[in-house]
C-alpha atoms as a PDB file:
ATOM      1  CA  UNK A   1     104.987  58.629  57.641  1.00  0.00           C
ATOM      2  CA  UNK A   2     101.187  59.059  57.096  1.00  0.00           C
ATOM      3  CA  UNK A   3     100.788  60.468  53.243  1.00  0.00           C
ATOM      4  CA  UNK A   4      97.750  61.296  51.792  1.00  0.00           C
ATOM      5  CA  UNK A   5      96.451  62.591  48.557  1.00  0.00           C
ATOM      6  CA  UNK A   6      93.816  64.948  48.562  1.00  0.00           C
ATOM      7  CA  UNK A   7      91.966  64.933  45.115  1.00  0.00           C
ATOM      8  CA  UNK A   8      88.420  65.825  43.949  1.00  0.00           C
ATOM      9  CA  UNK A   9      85.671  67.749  41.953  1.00  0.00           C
ATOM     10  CA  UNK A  10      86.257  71.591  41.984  1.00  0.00           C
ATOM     11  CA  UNK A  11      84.175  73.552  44.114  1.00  0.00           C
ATOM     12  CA  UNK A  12      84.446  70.539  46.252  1.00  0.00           C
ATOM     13  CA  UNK A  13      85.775  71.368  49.043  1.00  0.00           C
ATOM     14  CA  UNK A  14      89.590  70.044  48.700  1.00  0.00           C
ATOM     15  CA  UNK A  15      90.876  74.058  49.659  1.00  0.00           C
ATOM     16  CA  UNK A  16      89.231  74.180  53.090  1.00  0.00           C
ATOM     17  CA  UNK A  17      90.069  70.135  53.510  1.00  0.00           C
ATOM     18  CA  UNK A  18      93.936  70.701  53.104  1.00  0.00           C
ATOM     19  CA  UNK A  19      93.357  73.683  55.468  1.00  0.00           C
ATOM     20  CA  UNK A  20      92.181  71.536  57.981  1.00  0.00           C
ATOM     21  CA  UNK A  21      94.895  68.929  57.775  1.00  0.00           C
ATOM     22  CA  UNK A  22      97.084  71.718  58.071  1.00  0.00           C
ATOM     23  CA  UNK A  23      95.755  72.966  61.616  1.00  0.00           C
ATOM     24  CA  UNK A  24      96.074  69.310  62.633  1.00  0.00           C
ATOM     25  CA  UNK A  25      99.914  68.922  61.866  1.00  0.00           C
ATOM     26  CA  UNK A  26     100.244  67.949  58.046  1.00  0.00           C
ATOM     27  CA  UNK A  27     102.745  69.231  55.802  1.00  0.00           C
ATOM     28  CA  UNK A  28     100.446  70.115  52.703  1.00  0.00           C
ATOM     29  CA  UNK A  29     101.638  71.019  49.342  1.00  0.00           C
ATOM     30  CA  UNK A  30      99.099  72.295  46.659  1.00  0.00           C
ATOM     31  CA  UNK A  31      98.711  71.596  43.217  1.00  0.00           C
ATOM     32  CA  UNK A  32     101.721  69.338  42.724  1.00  0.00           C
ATOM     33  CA  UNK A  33     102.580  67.878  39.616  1.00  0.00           C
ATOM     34  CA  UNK A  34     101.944  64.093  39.434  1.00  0.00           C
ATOM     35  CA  UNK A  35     105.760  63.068  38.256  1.00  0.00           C
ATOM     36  CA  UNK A  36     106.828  64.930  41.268  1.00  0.00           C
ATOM     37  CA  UNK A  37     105.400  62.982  43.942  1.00  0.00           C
ATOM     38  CA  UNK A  38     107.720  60.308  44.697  1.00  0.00           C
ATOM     39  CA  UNK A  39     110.558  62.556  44.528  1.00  0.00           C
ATOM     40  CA  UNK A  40     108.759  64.542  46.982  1.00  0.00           C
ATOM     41  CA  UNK A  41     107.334  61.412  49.112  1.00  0.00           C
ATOM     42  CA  UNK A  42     110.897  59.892  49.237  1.00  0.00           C
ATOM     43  CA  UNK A  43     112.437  63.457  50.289  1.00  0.00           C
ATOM     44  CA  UNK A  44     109.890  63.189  53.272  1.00  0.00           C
ATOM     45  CA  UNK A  45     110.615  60.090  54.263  1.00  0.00           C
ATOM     46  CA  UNK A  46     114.559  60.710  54.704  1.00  0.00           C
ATOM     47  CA  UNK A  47     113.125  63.523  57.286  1.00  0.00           C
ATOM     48  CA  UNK A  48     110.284  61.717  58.895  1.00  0.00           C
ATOM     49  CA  UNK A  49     111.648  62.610  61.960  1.00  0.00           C
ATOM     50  CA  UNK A  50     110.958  66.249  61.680  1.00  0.00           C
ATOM     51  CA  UNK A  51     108.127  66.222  58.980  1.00  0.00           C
ATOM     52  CA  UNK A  52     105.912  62.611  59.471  1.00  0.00           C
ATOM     53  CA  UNK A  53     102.672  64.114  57.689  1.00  0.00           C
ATOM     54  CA  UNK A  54     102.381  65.295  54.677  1.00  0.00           C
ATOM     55  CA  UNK A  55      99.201  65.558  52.597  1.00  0.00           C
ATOM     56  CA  UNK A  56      99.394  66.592  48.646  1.00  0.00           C
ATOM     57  CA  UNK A  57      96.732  68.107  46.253  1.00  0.00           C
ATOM     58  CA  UNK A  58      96.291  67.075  43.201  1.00  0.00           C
ATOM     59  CA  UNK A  59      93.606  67.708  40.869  1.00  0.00           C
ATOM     60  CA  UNK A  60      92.527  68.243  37.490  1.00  0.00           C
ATOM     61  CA  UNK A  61      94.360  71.484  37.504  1.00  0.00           C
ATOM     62  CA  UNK A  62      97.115  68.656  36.898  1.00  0.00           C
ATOM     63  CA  UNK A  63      95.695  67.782  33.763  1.00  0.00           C
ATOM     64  CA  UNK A  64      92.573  66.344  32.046  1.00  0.00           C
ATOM     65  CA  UNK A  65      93.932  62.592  32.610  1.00  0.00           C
ATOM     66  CA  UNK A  66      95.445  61.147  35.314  1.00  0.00           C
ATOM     67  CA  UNK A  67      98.056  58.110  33.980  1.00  0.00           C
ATOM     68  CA  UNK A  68     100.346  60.153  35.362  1.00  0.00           C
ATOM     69  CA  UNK A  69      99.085  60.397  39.126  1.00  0.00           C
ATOM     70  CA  UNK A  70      98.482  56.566  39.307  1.00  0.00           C
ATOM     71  CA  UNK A  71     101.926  55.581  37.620  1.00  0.00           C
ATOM     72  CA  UNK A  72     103.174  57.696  40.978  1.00  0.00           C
ATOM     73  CA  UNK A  73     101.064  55.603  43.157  1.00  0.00           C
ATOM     74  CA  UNK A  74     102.766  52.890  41.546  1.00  0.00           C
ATOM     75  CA  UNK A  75     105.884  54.059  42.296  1.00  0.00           C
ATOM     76  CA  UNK A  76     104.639  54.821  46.121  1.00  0.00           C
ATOM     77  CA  UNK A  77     103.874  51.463  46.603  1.00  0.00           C
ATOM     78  CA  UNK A  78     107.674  49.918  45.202  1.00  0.00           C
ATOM     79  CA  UNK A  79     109.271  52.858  47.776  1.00  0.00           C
ATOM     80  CA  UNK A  80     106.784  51.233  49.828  1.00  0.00           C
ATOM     81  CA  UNK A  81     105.330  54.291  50.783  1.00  0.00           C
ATOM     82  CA  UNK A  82     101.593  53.888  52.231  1.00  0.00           C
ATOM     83  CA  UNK A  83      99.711  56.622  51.021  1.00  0.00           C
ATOM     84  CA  UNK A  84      95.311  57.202  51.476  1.00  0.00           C
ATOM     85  CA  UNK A  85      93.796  59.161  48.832  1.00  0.00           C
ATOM     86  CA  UNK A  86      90.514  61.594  50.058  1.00  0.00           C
ATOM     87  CA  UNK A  87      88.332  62.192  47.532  1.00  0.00           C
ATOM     88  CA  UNK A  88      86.187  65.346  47.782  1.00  0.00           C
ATOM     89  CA  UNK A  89      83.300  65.941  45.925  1.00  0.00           C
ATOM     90  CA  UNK A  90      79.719  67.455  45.890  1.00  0.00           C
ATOM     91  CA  UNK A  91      76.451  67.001  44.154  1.00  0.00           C
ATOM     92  CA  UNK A  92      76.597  68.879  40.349  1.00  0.00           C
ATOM     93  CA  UNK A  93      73.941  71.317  41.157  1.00  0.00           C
ATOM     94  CA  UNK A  94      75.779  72.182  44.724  1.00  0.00           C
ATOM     95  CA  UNK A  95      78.888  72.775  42.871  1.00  0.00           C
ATOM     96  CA  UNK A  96      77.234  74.738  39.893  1.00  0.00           C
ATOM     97  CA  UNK A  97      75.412  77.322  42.599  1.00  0.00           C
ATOM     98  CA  UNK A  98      78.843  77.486  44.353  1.00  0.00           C
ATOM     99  CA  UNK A  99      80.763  78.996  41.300  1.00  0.00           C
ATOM    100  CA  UNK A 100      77.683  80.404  40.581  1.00  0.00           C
ATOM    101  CA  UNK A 101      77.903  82.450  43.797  1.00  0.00           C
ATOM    102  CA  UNK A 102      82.032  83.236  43.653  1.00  0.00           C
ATOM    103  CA  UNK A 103      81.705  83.773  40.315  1.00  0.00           C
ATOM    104  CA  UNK A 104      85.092  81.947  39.298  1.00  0.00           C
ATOM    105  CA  UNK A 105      85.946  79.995  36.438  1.00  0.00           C
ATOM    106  CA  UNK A 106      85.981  76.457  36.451  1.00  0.00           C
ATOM    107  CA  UNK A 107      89.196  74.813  35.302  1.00  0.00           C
ATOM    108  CA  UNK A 108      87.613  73.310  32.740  1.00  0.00           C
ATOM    109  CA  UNK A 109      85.431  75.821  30.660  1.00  0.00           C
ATOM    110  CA  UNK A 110      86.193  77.758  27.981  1.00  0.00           C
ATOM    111  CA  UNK A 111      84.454  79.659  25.552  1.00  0.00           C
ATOM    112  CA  UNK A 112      82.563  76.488  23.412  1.00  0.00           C
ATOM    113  CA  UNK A 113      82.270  74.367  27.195  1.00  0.00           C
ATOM    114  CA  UNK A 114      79.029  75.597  29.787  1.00  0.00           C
ATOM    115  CA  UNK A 115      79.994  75.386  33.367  1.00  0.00           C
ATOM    116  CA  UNK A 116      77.538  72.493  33.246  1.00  0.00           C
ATOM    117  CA  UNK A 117      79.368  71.089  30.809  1.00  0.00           C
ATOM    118  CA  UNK A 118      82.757  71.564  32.665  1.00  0.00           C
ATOM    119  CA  UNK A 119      81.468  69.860  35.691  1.00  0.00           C
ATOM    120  CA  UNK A 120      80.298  67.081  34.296  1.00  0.00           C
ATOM    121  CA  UNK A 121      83.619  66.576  32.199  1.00  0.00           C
ATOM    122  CA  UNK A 122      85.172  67.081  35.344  1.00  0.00           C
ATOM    123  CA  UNK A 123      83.279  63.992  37.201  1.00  0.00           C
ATOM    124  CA  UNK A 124      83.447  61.894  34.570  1.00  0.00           C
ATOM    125  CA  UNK A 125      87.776  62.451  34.168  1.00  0.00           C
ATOM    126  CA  UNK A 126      88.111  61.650  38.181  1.00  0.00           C
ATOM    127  CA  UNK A 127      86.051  58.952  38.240  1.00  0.00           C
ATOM    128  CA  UNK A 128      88.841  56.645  38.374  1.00  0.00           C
ATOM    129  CA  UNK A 129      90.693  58.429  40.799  1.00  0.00           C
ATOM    130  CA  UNK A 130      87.355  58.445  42.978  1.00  0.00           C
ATOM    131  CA  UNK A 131      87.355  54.595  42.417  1.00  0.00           C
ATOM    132  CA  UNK A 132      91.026  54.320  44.187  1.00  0.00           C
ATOM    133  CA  UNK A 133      90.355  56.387  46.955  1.00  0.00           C
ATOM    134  CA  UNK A 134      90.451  55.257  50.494  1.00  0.00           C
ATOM    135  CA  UNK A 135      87.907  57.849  51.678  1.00  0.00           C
ATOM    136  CA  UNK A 136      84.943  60.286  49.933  1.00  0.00           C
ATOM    137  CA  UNK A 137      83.823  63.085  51.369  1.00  0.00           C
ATOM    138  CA  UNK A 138      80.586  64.477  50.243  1.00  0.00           C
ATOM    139  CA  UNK A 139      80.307  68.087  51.020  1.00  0.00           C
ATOM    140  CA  UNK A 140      76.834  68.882  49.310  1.00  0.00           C
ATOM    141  CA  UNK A 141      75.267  69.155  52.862  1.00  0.00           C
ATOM    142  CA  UNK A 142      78.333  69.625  54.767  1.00  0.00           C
ATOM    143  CA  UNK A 143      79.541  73.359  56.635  1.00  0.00           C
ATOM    144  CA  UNK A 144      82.790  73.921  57.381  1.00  0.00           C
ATOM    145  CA  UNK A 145      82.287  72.472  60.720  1.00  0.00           C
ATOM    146  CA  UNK A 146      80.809  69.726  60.111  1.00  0.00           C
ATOM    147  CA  UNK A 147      83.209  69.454  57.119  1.00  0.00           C
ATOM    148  CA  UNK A 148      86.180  69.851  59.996  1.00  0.00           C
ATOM    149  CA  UNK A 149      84.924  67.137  61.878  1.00  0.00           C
ATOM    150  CA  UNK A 150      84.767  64.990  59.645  1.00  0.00           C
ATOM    151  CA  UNK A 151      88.223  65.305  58.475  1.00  0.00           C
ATOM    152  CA  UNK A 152      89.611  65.131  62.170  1.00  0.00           C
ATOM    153  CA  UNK A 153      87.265  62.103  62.807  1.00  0.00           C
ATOM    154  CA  UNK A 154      89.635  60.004  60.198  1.00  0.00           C
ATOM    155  CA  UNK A 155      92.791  61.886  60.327  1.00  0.00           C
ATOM    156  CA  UNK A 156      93.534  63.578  64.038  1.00  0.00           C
ATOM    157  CA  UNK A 157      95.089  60.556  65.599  1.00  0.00           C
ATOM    158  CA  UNK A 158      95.144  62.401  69.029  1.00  0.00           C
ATOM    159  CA  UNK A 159      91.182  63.064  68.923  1.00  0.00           C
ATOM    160  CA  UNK A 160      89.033  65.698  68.776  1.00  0.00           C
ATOM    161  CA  UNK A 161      88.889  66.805  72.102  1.00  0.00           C
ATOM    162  CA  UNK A 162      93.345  67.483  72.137  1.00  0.00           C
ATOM    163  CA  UNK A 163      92.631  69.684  69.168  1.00  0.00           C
ATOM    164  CA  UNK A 164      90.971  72.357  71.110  1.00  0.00           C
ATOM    165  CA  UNK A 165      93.262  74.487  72.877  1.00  0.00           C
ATOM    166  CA  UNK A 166      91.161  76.752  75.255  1.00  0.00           C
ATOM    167  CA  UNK A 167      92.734  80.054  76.860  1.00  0.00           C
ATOM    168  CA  UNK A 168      91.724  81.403  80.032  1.00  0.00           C
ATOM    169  CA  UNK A 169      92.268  85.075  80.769  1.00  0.00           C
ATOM    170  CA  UNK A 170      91.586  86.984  83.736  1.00  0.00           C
ATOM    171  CA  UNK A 171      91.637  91.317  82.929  1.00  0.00           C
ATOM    172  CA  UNK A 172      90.105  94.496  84.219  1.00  0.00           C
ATOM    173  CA  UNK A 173      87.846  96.031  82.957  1.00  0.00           C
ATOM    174  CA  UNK A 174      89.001  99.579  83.771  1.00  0.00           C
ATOM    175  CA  UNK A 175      91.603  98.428  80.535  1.00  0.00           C
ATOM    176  CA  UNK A 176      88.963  97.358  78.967  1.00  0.00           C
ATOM    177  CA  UNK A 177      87.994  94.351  77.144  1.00  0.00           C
ATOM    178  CA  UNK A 178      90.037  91.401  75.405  1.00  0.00           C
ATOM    179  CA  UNK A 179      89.507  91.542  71.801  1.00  0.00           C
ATOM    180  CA  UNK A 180      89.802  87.443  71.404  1.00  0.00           C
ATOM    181  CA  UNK A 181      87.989  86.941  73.572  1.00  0.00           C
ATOM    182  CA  UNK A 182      84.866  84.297  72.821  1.00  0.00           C
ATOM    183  CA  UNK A 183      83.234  83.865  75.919  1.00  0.00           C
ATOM    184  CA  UNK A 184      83.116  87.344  78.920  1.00  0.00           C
ATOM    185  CA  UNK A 185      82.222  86.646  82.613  1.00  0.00           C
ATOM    186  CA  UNK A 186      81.898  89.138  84.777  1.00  0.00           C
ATOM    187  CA  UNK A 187      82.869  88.329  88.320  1.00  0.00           C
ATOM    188  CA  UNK A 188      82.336  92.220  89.700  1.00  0.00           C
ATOM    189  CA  UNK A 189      78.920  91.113  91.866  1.00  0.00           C
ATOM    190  CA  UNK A 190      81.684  88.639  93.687  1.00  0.00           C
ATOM    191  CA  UNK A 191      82.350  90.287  96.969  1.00  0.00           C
ATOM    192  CA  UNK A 192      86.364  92.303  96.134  1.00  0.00           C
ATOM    193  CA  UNK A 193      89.105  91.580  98.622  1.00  0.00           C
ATOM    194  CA  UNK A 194      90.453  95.089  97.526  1.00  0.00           C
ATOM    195  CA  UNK A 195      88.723  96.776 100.597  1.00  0.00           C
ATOM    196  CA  UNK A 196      90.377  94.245 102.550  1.00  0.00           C
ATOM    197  CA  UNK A 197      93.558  96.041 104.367  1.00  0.00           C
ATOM    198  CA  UNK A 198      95.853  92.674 104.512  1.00  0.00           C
ATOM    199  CA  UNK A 199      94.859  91.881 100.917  1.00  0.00           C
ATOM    200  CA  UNK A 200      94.800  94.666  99.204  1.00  0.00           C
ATOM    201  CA  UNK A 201      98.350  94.259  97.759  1.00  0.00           C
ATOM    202  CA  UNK A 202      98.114  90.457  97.227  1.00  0.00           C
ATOM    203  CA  UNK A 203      96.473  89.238  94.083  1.00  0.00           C
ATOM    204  CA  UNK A 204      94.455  85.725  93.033  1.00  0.00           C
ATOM    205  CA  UNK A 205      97.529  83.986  92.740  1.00  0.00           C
ATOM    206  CA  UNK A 206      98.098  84.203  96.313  1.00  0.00           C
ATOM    207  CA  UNK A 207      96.198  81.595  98.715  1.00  0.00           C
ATOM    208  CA  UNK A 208      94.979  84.165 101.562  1.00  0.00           C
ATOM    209  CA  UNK A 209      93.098  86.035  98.164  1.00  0.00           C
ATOM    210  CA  UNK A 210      92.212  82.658  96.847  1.00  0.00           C
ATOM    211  CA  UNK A 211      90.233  81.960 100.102  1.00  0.00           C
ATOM    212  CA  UNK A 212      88.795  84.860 100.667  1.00  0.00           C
ATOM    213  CA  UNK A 213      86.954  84.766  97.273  1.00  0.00           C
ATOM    214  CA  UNK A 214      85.615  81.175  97.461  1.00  0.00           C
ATOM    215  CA  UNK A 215      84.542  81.499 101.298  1.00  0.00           C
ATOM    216  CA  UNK A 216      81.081  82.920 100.244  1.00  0.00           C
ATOM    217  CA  UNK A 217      78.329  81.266  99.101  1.00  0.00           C
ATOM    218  CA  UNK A 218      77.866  82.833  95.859  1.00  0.00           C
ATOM    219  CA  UNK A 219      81.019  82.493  94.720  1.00  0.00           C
ATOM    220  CA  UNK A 220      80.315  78.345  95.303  1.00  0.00           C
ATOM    221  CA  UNK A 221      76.881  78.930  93.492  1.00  0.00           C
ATOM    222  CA  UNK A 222      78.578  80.534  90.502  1.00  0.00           C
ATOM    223  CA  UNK A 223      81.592  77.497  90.240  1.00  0.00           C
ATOM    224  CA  UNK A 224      78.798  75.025  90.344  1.00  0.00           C
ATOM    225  CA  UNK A 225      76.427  76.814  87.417  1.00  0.00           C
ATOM    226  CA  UNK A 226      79.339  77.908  85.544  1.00  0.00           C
ATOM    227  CA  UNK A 227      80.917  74.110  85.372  1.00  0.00           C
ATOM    228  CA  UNK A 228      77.580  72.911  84.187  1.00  0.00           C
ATOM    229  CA  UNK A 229      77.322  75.338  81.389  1.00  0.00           C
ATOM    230  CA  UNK A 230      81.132  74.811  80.523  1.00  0.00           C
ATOM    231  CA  UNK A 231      80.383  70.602  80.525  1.00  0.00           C
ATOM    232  CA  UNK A 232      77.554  71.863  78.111  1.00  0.00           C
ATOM    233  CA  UNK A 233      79.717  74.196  75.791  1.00  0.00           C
ATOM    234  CA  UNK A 234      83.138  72.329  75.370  1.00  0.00           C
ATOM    235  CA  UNK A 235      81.970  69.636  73.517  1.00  0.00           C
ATOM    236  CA  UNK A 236      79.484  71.487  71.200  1.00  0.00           C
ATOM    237  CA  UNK A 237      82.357  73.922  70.362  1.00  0.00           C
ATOM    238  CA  UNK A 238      84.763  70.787  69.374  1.00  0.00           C
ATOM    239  CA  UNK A 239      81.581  69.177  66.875  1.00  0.00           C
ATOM    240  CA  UNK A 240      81.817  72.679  65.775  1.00  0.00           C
ATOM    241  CA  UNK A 241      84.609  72.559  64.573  1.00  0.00           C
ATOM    242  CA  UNK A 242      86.583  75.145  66.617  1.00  0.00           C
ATOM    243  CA  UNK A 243      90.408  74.949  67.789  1.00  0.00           C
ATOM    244  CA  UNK A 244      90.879  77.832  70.050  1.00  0.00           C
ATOM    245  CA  UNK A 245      88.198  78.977  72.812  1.00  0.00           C
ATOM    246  CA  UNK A 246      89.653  81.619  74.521  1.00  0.00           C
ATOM    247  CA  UNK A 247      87.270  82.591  78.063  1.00  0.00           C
ATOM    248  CA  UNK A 248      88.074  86.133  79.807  1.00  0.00           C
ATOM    249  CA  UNK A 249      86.906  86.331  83.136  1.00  0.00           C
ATOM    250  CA  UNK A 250      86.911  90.079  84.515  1.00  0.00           C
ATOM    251  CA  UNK A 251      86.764  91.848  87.210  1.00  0.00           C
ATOM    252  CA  UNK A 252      87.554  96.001  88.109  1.00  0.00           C
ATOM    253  CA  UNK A 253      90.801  95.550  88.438  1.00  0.00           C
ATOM    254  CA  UNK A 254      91.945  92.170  87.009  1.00  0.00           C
ATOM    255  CA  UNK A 255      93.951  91.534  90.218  1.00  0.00           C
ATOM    256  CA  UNK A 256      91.918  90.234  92.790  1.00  0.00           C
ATOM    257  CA  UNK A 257      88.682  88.142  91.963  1.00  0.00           C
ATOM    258  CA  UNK A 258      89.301  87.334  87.819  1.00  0.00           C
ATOM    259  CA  UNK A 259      92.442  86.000  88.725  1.00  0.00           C
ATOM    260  CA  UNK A 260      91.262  83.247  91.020  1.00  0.00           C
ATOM    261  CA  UNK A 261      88.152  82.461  89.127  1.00  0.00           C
ATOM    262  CA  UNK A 262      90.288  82.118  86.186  1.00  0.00           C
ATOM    263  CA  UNK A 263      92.689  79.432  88.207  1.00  0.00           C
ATOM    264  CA  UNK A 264      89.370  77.585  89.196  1.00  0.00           C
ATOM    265  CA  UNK A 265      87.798  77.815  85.499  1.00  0.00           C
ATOM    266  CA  UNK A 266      91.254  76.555  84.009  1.00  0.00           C
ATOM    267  CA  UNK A 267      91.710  73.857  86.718  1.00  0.00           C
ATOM    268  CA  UNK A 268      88.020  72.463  85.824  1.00  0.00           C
ATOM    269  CA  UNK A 269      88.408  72.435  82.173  1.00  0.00           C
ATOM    270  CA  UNK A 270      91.468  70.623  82.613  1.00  0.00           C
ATOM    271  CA  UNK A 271      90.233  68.005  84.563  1.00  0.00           C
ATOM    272  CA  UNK A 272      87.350  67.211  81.673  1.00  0.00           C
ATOM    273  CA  UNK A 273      90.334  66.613  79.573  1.00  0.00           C
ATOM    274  CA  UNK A 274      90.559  69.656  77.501  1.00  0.00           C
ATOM    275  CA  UNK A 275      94.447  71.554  76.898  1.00  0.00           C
ATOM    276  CA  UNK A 276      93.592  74.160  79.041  1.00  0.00           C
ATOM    277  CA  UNK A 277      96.285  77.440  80.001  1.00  0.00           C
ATOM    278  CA  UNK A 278      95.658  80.287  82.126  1.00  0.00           C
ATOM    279  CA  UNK A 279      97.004  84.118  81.555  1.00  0.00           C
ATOM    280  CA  UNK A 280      96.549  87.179  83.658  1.00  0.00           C
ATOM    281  CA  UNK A 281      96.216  90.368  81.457  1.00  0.00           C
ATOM    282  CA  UNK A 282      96.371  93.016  84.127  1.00  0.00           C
ATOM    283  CA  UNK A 283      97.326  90.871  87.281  1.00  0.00           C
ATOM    284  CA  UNK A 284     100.430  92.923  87.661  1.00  0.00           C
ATOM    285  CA  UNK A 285      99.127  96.628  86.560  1.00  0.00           C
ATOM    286  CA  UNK A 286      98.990  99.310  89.190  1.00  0.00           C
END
């Protein structure tokens, strides 16, 4: 079972870390009370099978000391339990302009404590949780992106490129637009088997369709620019960060032309190793 501990300053960063681990696959539980953790850890590990990552915050919200949260790590390491902690953190005047800017209280100040003061209380209280953690994470410069790929770079066993699940749709755009969409191509200028007698009532799934868009030239031209600019996008939209792409591909109808460009797009991303499905929005629409 992989276990980890996400701890940290507030206004570090630990809310959108443990989202993260979520979207990879991790059980995550927030704000847990330190005695509770083995109980918990050993209740996972009797159900690995269905539940084999967890990840736990726990932070000064907790308390002001933290015997507590290393006599559990004790008690992780007699269950023999292997557990990482992540520490999160940020430089004092990052996190002071961040509450600053949300205007939220920090856990630790009261009417006779400055948020200054709080922070730096705050620092010097985790400091040796810090000093037992596995990995830091310094978010001062960090966007969510960046902060996302940094958190699958040591957690996503499966890689970066597996967590982006990209959708390709073909539609008409007599039924207008699809609202997910991220990326629109318009495949209209591509010459329409619809005035074609014998294919008329055929659609992109069928080969006689299929062949009849990609004999011409420009519909060759467009594969080959298109691929480039896709082998240019994918893996700037994974450092960004992003798990779902989804790529609608259109044409008047959404039977004819959209549909087959949308088998060739998904076929190509598949093949540079991306999870890649196809739908067909308005494929079957009269």
């Amino acid at each position: 079972m992989e276990f980890v501990i996400i701890s940290g300053l507030s206004g570090g960063g630990k809310s959108k870390t443990a989202s993260i681990l979520e979207d990879i696959g991790f059980y995550v539980v927030d704000n847990l009370p330190a005695p509770l953790i083995p109980g918990l850890a050993q209740l996972f590990m009797a159900r690995e099978k269905t539940c084999d990552r967890v990840a736990l915050v726990c932070d000064i919200r907790s308390g002001q000391t933290f015997e507590g949260l290393f006599a559990a790590l004790d008690a992780l390491k007699k269950m023999e339990c292997a557990y990482k902690i992540l520490f999160i953190e940020a430089a004092p005047e990052t996190i002071l302009k961040r509450y600053k800017e949300t205007r939220r209280s920090h856990p630790l100040m009261n009417d006779t404590c400055t948020l200054e003061e709080a922070v730096a209380r705050e620092r010097a209280a985790l400091a040796g949780v810090r000093a037992r953690a596995q990995y830091i994470i310094d978010t001062t410069v960090l966007s969510t992106a960046k902060l996302r790929g940094e958190v699958m770079r040591l957690f996503d066993g499966n890689g970066e490129r597996q967590q982006m699940r990209v959708s390709v749709t073909s539609f008409g755009y007599k039924y207008g637009l699809p609202m997910e969409a991220d990326l629109v191509l318009d495949v209209r200028f591509l010459p329409n088997p619809f005035y074609m007698e014998a294919l008329r009532s055929h659609t992109g799934m069928d080969e006689d369709v299929y062949s009849f868009v990609f004999g011409y030239q420009q519909t060759k031209d467009f594969m080959k620019y298109l691929e480039r600019l896709l082998s240019f996008l994918l893996p700037q939209y994974v450092e960004e960060g992003k798990t779902e792409l989804v790529i609608a591909v259109g044409c008047t109808g959404g039977q004819h032309r959209s549909v087959a460009i949308t088998r060739a797009v998904a076929e190509f991303i598949r093949q540079k190793g991306y999870a890649a499905v196809e739908k067909h929005r308005d494929m079957t629409r009269a």
